[in-house]
Protein backbone atom coordinates (compact mmCIF):
# COMPACT_ATOMS: atom_id res chain seq x y z
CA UNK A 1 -19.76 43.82 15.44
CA UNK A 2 -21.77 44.41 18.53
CA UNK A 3 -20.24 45.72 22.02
CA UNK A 4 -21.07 43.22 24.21
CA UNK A 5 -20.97 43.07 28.08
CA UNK A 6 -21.24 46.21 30.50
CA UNK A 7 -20.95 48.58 27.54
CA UNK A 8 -23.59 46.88 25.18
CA UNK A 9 -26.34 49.68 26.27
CA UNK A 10 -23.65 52.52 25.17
CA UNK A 11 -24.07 54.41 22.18
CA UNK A 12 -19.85 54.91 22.03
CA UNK A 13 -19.81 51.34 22.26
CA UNK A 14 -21.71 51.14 19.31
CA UNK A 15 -20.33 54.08 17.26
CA UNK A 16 -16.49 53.22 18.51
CA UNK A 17 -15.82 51.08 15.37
CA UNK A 18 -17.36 53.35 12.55
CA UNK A 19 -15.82 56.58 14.12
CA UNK A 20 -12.61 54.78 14.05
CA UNK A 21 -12.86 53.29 10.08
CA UNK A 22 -13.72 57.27 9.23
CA UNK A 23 -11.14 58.71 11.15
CA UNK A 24 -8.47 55.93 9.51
CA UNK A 25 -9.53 56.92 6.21
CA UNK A 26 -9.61 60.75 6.91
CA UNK A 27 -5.94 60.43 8.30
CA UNK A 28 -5.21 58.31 4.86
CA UNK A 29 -6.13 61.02 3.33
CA UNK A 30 -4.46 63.92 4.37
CA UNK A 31 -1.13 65.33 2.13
CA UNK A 32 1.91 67.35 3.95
CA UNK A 33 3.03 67.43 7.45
CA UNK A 34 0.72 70.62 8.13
CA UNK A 35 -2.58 68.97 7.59
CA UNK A 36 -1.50 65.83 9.55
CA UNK A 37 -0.64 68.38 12.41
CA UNK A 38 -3.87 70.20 12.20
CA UNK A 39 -5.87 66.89 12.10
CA UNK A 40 -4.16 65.45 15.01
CA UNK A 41 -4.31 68.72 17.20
CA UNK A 42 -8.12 68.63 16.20
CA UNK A 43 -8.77 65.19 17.39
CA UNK A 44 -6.35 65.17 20.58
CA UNK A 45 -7.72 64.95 23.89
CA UNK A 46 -9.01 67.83 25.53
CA UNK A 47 -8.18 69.93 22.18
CA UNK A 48 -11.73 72.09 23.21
CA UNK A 49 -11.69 72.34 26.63
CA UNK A 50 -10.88 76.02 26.91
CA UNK A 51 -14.43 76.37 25.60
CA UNK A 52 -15.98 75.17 28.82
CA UNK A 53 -13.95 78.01 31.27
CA UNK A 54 -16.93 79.68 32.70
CA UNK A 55 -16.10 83.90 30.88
CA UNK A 56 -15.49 85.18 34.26
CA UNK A 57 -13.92 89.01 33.29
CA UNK A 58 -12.63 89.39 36.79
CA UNK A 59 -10.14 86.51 37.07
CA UNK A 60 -9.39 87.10 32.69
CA UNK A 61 -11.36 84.13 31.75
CA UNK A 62 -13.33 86.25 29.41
CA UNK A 63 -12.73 86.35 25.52
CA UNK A 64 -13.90 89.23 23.37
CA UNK A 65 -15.66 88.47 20.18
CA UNK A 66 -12.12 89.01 17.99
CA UNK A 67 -10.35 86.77 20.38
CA UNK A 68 -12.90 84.35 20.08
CA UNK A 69 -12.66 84.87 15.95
CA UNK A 70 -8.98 84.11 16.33
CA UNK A 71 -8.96 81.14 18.43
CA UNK A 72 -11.16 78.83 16.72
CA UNK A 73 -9.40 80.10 13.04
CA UNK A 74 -6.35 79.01 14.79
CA UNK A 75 -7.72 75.61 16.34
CA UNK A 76 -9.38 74.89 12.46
CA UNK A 77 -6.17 75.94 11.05
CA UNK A 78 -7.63 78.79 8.61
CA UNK A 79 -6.33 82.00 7.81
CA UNK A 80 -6.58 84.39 10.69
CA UNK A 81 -6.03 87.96 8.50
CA UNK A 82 -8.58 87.29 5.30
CA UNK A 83 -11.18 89.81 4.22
CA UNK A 84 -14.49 88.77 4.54
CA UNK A 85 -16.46 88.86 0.97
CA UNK A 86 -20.20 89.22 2.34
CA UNK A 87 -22.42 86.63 0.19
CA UNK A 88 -25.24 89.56 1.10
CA UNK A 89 -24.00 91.95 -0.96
CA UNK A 90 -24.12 90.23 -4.85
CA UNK A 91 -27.77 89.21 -4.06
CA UNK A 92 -28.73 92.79 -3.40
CA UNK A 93 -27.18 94.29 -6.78
């Protein structure tokens, strides 16, 4: 169906209704209470706005490079404290 009216020349008016069929059968799709939660804190409103605070150090609006690590393995919902196997190191032996 095509958006008609004021929003016809939008491309979210366009995408609205496909966005919406995937995101119904992604949510159909999830098993457990933990990967509803995860999906839903993913797709709320505003879920990734802390990534557009300007890293001012001076008023603590800066994030080192572990911080950063953490936060988005939290916001994905992945394991924070797993070793990292390096891919580089079986294609050198």
């Amino acid at each position: 169906m095509e958006p008609v009216g004021e929003l016809s020349y939008r491309q979210s008016a366009s995408d609205r209704p496909g966005i919406a069929a995937v995101r119904s059968q992604l949510e159909a799709g999830l098993v457990g209470a933990r990967q509803k939660a995860t999906f839903l804190a993913a797709s709320a409103r505003h879920n990734g706005d802390w990534l557009l605070a300007l890293p001012i150090s001076a008023c603590g609006l800066r994030l080192d490079d572990e911080a950063g690590r953490v936060a988005v393995a939290l916001c994905l919902g992945l394991k924070v404290c797993v070793p990292h196997l390096c891919h580089c190191e079986k294609k050198r032996g």
